[in-house]
C-alpha atoms as a PDB file:
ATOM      1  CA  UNK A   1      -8.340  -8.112 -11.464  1.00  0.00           C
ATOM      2  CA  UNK A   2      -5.263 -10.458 -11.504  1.00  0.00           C
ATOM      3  CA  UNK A   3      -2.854  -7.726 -12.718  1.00  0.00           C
ATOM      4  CA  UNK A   4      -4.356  -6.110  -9.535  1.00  0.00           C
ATOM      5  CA  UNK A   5      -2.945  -8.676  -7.502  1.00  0.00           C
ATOM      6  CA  UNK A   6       0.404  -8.559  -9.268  1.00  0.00           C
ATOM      7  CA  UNK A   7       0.955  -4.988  -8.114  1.00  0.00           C
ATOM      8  CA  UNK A   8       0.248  -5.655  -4.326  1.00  0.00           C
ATOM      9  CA  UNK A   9       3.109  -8.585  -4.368  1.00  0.00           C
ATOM     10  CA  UNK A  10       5.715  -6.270  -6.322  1.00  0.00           C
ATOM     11  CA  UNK A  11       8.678  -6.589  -4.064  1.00  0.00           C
ATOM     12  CA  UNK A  12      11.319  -3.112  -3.888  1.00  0.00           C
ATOM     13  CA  UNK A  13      14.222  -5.238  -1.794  1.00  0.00           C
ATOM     14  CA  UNK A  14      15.227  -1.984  -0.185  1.00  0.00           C
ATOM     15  CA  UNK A  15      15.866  -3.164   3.178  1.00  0.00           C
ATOM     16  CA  UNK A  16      18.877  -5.309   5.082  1.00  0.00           C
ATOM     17  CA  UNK A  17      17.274  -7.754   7.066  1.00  0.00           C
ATOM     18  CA  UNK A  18      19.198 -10.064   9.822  1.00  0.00           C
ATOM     19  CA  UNK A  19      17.396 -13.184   8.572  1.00  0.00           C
ATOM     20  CA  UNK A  20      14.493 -13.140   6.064  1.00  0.00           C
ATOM     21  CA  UNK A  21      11.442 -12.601   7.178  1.00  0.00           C
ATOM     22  CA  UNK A  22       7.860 -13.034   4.881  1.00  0.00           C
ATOM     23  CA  UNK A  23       7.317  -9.129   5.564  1.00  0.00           C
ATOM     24  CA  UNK A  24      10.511  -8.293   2.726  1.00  0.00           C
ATOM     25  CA  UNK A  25       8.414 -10.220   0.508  1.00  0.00           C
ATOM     26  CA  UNK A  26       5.362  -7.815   0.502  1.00  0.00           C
ATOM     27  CA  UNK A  27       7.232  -4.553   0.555  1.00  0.00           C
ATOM     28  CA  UNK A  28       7.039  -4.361   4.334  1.00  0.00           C
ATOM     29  CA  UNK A  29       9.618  -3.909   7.635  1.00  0.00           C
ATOM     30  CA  UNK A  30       9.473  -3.605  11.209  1.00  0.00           C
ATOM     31  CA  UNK A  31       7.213  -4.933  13.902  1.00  0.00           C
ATOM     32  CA  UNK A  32       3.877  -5.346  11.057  1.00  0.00           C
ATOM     33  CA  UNK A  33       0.560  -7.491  12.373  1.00  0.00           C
ATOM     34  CA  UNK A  34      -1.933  -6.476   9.747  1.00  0.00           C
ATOM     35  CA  UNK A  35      -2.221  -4.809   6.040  1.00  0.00           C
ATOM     36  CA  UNK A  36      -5.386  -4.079   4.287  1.00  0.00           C
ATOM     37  CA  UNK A  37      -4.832  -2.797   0.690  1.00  0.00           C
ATOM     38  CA  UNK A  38      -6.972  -0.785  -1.237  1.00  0.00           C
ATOM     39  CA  UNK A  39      -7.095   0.436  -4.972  1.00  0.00           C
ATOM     40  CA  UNK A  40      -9.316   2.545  -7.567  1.00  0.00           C
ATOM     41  CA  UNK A  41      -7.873   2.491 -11.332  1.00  0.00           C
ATOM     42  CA  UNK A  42     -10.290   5.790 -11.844  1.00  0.00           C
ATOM     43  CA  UNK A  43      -7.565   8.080 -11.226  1.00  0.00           C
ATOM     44  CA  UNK A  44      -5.634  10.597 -13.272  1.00  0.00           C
ATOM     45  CA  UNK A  45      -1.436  10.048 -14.018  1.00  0.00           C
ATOM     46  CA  UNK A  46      -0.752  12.338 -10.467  1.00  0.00           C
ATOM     47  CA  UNK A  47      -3.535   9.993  -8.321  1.00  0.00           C
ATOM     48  CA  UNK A  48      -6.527  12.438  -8.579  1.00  0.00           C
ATOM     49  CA  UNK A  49      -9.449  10.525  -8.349  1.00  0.00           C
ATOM     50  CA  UNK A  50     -11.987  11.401 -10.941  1.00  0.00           C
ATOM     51  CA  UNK A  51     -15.623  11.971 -10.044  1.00  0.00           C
ATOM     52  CA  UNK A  52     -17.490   9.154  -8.508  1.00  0.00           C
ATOM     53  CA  UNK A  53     -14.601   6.945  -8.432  1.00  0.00           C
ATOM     54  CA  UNK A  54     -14.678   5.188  -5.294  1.00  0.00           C
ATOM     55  CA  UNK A  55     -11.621   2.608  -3.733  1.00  0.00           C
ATOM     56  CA  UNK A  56     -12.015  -1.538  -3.984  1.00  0.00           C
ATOM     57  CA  UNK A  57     -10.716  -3.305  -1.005  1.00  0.00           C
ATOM     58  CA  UNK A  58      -7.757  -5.749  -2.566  1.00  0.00           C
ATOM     59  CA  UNK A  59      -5.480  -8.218  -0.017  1.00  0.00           C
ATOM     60  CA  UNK A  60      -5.421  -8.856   3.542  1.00  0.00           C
ATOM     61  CA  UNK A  61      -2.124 -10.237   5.081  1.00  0.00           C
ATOM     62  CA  UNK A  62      -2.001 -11.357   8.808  1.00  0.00           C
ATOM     63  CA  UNK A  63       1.616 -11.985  10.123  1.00  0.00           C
ATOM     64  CA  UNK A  64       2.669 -13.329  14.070  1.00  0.00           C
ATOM     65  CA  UNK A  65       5.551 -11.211  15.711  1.00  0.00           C
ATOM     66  CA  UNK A  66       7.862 -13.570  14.132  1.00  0.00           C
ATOM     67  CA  UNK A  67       7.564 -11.790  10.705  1.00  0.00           C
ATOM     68  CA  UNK A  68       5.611 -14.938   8.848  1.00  0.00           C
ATOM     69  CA  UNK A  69       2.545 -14.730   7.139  1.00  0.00           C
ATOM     70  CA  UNK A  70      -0.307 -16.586   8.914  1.00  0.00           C
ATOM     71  CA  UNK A  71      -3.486 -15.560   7.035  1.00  0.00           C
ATOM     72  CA  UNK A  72      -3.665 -14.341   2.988  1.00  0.00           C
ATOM     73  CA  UNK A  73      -7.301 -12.724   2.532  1.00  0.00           C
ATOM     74  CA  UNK A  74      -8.617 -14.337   5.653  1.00  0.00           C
ATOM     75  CA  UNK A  75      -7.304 -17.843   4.403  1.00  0.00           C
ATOM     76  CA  UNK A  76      -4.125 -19.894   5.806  1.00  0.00           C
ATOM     77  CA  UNK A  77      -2.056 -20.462   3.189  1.00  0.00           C
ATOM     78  CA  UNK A  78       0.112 -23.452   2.160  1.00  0.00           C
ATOM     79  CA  UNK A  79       3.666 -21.866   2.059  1.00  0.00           C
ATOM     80  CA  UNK A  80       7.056 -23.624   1.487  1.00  0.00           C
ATOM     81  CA  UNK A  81      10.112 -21.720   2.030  1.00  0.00           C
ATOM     82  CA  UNK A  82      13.766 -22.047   1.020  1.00  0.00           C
ATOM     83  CA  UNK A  83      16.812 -20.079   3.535  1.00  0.00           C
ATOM     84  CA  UNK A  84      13.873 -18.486   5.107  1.00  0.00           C
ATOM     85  CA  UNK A  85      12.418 -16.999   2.128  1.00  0.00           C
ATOM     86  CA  UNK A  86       8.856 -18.092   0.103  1.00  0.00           C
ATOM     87  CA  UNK A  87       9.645 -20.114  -2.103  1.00  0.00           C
ATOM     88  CA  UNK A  88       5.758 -21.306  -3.002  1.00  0.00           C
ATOM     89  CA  UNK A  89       2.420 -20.143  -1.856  1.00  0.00           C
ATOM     90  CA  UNK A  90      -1.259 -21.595  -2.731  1.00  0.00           C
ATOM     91  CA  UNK A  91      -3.766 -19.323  -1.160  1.00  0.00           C
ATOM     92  CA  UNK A  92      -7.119 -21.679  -0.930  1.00  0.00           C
ATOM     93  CA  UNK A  93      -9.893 -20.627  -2.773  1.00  0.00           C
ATOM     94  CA  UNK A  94     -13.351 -21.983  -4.158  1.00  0.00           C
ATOM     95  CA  UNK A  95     -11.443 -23.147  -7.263  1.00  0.00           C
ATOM     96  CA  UNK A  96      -8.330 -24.767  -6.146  1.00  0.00           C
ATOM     97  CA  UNK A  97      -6.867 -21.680  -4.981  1.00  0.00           C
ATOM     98  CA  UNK A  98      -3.954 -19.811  -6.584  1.00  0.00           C
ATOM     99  CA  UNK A  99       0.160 -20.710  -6.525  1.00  0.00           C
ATOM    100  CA  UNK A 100       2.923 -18.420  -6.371  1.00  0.00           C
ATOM    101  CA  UNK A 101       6.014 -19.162  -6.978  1.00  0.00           C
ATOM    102  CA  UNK A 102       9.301 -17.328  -6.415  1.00  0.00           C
ATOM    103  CA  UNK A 103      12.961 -16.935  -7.543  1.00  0.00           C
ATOM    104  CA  UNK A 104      15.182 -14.889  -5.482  1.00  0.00           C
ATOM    105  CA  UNK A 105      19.018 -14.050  -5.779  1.00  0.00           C
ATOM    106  CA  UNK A 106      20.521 -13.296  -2.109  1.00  0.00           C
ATOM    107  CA  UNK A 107      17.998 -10.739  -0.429  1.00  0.00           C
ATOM    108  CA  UNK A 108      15.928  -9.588  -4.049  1.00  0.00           C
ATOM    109  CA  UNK A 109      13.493 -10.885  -5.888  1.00  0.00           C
ATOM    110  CA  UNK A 110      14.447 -10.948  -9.436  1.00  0.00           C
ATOM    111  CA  UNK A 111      10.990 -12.827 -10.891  1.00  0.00           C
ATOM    112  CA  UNK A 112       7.975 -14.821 -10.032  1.00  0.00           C
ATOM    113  CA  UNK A 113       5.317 -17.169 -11.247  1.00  0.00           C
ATOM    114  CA  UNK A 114       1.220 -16.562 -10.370  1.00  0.00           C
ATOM    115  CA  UNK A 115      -1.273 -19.019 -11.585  1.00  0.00           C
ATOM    116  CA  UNK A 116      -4.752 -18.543 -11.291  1.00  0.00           C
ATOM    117  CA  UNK A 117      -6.414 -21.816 -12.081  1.00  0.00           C
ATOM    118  CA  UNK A 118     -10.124 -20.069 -11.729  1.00  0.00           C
ATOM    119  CA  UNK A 119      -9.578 -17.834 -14.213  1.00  0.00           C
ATOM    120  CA  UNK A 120      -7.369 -19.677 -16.727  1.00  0.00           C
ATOM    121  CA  UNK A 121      -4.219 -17.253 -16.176  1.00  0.00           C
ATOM    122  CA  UNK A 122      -0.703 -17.491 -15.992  1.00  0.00           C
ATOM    123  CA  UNK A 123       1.652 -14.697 -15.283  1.00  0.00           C
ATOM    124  CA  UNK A 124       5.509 -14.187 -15.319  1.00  0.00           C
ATOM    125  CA  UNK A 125       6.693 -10.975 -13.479  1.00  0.00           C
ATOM    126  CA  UNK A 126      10.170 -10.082 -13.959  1.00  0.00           C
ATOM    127  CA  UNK A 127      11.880  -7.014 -11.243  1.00  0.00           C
ATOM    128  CA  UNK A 128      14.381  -4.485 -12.376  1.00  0.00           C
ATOM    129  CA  UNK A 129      15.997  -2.781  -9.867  1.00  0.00           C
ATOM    130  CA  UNK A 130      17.830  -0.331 -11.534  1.00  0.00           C
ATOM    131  CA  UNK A 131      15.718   2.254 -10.843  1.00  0.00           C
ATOM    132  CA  UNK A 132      15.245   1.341  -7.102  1.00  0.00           C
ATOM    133  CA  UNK A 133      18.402   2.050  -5.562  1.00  0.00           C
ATOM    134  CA  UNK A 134      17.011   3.692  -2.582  1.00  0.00           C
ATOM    135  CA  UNK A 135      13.625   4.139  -0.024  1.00  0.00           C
ATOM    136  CA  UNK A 136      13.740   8.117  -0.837  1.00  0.00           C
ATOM    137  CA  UNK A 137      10.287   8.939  -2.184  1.00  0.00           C
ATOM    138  CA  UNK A 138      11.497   9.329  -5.619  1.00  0.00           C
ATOM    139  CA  UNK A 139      12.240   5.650  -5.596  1.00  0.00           C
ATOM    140  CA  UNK A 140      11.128   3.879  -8.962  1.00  0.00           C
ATOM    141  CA  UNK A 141      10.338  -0.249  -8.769  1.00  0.00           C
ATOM    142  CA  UNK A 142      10.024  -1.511 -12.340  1.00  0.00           C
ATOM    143  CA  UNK A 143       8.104  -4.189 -12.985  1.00  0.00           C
ATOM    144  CA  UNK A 144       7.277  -6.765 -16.079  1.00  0.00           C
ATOM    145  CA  UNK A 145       4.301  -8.812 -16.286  1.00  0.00           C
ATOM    146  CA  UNK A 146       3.801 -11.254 -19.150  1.00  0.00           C
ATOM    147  CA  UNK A 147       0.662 -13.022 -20.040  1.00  0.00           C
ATOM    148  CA  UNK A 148       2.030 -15.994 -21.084  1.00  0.00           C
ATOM    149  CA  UNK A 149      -1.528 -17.402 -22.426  1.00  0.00           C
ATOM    150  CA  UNK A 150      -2.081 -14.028 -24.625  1.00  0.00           C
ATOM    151  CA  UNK A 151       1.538 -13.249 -24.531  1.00  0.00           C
ATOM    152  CA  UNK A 152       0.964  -9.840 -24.044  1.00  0.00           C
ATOM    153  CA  UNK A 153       3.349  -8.058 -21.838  1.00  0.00           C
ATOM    154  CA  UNK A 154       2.896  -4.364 -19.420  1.00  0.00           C
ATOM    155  CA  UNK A 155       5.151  -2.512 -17.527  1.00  0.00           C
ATOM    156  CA  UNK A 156       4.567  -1.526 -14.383  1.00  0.00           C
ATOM    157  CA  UNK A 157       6.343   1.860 -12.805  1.00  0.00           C
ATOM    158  CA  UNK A 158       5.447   3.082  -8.811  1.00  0.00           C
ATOM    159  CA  UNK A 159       5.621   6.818  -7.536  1.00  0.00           C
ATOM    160  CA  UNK A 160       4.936   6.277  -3.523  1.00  0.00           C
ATOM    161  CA  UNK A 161       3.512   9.379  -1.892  1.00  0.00           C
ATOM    162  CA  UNK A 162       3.450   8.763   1.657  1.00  0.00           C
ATOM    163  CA  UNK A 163       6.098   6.349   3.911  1.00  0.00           C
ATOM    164  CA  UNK A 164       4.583   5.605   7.531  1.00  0.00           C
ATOM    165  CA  UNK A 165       7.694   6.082  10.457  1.00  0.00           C
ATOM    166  CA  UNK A 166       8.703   2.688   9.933  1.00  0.00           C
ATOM    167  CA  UNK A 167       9.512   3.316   6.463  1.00  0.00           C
ATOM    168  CA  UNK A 168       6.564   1.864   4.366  1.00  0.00           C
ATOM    169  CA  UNK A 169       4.308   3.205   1.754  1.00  0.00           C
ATOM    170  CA  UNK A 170       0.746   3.773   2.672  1.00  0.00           C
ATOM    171  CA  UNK A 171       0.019   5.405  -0.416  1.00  0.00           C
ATOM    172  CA  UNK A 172       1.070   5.363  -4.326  1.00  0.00           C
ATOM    173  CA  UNK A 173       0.565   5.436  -7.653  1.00  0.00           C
ATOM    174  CA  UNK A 174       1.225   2.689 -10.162  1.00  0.00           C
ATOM    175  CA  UNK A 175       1.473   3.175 -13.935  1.00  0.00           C
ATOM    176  CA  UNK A 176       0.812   0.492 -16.155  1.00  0.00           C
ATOM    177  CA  UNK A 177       2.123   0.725 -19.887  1.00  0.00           C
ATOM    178  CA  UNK A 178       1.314  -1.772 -22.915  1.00  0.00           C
ATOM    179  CA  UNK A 179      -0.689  -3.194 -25.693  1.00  0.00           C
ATOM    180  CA  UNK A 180      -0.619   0.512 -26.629  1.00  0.00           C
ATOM    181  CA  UNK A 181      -2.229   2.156 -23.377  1.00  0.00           C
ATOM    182  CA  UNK A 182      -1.642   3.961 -20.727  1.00  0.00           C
ATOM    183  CA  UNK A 183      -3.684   3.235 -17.240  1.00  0.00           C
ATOM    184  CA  UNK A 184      -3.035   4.279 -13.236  1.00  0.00           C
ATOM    185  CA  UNK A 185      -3.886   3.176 -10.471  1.00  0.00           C
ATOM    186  CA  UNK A 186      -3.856   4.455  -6.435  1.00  0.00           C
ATOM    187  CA  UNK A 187      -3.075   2.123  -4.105  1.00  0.00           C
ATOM    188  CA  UNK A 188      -3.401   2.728  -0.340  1.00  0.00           C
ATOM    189  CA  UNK A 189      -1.869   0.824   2.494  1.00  0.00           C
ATOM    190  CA  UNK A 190      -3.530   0.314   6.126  1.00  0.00           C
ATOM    191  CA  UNK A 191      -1.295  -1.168   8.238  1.00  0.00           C
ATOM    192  CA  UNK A 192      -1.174  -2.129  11.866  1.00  0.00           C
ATOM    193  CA  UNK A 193       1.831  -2.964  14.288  1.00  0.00           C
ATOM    194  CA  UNK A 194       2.037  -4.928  17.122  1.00  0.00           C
ATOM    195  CA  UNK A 195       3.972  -1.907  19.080  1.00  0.00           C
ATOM    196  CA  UNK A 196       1.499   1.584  18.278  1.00  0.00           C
ATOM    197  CA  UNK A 197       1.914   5.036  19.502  1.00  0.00           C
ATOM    198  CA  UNK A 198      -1.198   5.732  21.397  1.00  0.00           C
ATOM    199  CA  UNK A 199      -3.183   8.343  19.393  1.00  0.00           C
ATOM    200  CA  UNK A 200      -6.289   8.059  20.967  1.00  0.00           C
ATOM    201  CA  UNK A 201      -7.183  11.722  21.461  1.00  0.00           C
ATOM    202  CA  UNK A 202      -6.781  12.165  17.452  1.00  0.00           C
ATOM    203  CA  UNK A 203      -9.899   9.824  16.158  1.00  0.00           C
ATOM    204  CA  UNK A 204     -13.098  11.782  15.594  1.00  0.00           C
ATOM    205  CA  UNK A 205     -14.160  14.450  13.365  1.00  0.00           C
ATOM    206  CA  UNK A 206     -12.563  18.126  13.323  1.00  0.00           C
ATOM    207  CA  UNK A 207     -13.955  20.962  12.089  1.00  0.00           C
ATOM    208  CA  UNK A 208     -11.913  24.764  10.697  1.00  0.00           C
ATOM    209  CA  UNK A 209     -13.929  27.572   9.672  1.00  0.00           C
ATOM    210  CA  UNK A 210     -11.379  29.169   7.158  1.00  0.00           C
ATOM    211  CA  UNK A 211     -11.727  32.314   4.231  1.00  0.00           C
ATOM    212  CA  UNK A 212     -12.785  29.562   1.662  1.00  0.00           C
ATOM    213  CA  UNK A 213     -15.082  27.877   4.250  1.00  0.00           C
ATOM    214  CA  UNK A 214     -15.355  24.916   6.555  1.00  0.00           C
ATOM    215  CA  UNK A 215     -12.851  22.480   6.432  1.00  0.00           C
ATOM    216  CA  UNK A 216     -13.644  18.695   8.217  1.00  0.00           C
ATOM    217  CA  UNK A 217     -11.594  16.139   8.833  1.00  0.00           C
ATOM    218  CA  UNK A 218     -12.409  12.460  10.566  1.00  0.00           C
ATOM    219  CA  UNK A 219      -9.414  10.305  11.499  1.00  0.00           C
ATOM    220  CA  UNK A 220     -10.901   6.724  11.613  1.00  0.00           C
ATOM    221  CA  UNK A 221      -8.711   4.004  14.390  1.00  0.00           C
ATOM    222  CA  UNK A 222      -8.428   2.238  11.510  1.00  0.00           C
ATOM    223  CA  UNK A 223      -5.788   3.964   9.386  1.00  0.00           C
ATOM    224  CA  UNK A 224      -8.143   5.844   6.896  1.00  0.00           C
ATOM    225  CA  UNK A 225      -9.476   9.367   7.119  1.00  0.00           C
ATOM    226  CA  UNK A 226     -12.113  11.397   5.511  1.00  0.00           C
ATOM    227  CA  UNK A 227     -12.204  15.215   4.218  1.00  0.00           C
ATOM    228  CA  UNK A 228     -14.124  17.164   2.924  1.00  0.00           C
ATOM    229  CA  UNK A 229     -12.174  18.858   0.421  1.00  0.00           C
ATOM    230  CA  UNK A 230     -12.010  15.867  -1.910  1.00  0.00           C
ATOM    231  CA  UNK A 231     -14.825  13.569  -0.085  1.00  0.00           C
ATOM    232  CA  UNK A 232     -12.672  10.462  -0.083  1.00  0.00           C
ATOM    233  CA  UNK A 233     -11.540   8.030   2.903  1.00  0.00           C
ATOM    234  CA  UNK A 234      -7.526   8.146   2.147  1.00  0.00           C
ATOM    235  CA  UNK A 235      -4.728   6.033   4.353  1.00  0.00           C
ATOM    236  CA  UNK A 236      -2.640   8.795   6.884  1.00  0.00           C
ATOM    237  CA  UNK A 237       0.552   8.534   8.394  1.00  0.00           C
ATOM    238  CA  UNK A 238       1.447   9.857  11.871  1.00  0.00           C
ATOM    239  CA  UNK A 239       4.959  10.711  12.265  1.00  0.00           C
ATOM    240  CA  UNK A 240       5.832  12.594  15.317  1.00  0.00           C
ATOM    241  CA  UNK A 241       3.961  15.679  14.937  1.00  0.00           C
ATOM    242  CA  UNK A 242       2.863  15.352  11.723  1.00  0.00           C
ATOM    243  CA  UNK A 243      -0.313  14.258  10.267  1.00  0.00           C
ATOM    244  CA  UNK A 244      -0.063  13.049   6.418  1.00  0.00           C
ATOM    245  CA  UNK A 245      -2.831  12.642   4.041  1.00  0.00           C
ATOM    246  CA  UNK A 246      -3.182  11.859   0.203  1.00  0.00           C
ATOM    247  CA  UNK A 247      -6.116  14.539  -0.863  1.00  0.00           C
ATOM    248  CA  UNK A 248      -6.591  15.563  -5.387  1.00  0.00           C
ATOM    249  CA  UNK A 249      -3.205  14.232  -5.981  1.00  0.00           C
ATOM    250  CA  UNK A 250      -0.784  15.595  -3.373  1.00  0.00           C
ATOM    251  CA  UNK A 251       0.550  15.084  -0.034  1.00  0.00           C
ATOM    252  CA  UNK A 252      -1.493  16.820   2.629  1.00  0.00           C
ATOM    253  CA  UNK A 253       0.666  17.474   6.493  1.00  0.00           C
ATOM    254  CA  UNK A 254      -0.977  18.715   9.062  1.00  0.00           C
ATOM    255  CA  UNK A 255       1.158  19.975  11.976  1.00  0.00           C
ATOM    256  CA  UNK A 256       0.303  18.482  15.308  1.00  0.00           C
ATOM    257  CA  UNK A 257       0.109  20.226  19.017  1.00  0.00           C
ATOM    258  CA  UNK A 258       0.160  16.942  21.431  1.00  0.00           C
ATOM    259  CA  UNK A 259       0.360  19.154  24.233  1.00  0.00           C
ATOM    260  CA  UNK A 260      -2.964  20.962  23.799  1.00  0.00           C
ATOM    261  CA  UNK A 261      -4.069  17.595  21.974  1.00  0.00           C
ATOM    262  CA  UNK A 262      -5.400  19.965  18.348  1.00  0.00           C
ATOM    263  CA  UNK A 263      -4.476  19.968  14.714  1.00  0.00           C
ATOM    264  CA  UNK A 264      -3.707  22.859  12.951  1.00  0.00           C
ATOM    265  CA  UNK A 265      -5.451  23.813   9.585  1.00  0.00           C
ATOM    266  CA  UNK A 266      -3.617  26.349   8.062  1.00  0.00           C
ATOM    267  CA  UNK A 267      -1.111  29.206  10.322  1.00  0.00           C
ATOM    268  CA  UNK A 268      -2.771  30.445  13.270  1.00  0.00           C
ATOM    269  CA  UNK A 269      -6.117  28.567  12.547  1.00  0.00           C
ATOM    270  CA  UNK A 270      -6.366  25.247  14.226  1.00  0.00           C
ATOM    271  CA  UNK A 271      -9.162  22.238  14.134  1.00  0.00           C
ATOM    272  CA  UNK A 272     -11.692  21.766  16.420  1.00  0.00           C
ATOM    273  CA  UNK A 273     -12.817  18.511  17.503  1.00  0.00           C
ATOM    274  CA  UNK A 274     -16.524  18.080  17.657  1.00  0.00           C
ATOM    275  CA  UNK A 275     -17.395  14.761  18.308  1.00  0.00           C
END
């Protein structure tokens, strides 16, 4: 579970800012209020979930318009900050609550500490950015988390799948290599702004008869949506007319008619909301 929290904090630098704001600090840019993560780890190297895998829900983050993070799972947390970055952050807990601290260079984040007094763990993450030049989607961030009570070390590698149209992931896949194994997780990404394109008309459940048979989908308010062709809820990302989905390991778009307020399925067959 901790290296589960490592991979939610993994910082990709990718962005100029004016002045530093918390959000560069959790992968994040523009006008952000709200993120819910989630995860499952029962997922194959290309993000297919696997039968009766099902998604955990992992961190929370709460920010004011300002950019600064005000609540950390539902908790205020004690934050000191250096040139307007995080320098330190305990996040209260039942058991003394965990401290992070970080060392930056200019506008990156080269390596941080996380200590986890509950469960007796320490862990040192180093960043290497040489494989993270860019936000393209073939973008690489490479991380290095040591153990430093087992002194076991992994690598961590992320593929992101879909970018929202501010320009952050809602959905990727994280590869985690050592102590001889290989494991993968998908992470997905809700998040809210305080400035939203009103896309009212598009929550509810659609239905396509097609050649292979029905096809439903049902766009939650919240950022996740359901279908039927893989029977998982999955983050999507509207971007002007299109409507993108993670479904068995790829990138689902689905072209949108605002005018006639539909969704089309496939060419020439289009969705049909029913309730």
């Amino acid at each position: 579970m901790a290296n589960l929290v490592l991979v939610a904090l993994c910082f990709a630098g990718c962005e100029s800012h004016h002045k530093p704001t918390d959000l560069r600090l959790f992968e994040l840019k523009g006008d952000v209020a709200s993120v819910r993560r989630f995860y499952t780890s029962d997922v194959t190297s290309t993000g297919i979930m696997r039968r009766n895998s099902h998604f955990y829900e992992g961190e929370s983050l709460s920010f004011n318009e300002s950019g600064e993070l005000t609540l950390y799972n539902g908790a205020e947390p004690i934050i000191q900050r250096k040139s307007g970055n995080i320098v330190e952050m305990e996040v209260p807990g039942a058991f003394g609550g965990n401290v992070y601290t970080y060392t930056w260079s200019k506008e990156r984040l080269p390596e941080r500490e996380d200590c986890f007094p509950d469960e007796g763990l320490n862990f040192h993450t180093l960043f290497n950015y040489s494989r993270y030049d860019s936000c393209s989607l073939e973008s690489k961030l490479v991380c290095l988390h040591v153990d430093e009570n087992e002194e076991e070390q992994s690598e961590w590698t992320y593929d992101e799948r879909i970018w929202d149209s501010h320009g952050n992931w809602l959905v990727r896949v994280a590869t985690e290599r050592g102590g001889g194994y290989t494991s993968y997780t998908l992470e997905e990404r809700i998040i809210t702004y305080y400035t939203q394109e009103d896309n009212e008309w598009l929550y509810g459940t659609w239905k396509c008869h097609t050649p292979v048979g029905p096809v439903v989908l049902h766009i939650e308010e919240d950022g996740r949506m359901y279908s039927n062709m893989d029977q998982q809820l999955h983050s999507y990302s509207i971007d002007g007319d299109k409507l993108k989905t993670f479904c068995n390991g790829d990138v689902m778009p689905f072209d949108i008619d605002r005018t006639n307020e539909r969704i089309q399925c496939y060419e020439g067959l289009w969705f049909r909301k029913i309730y």
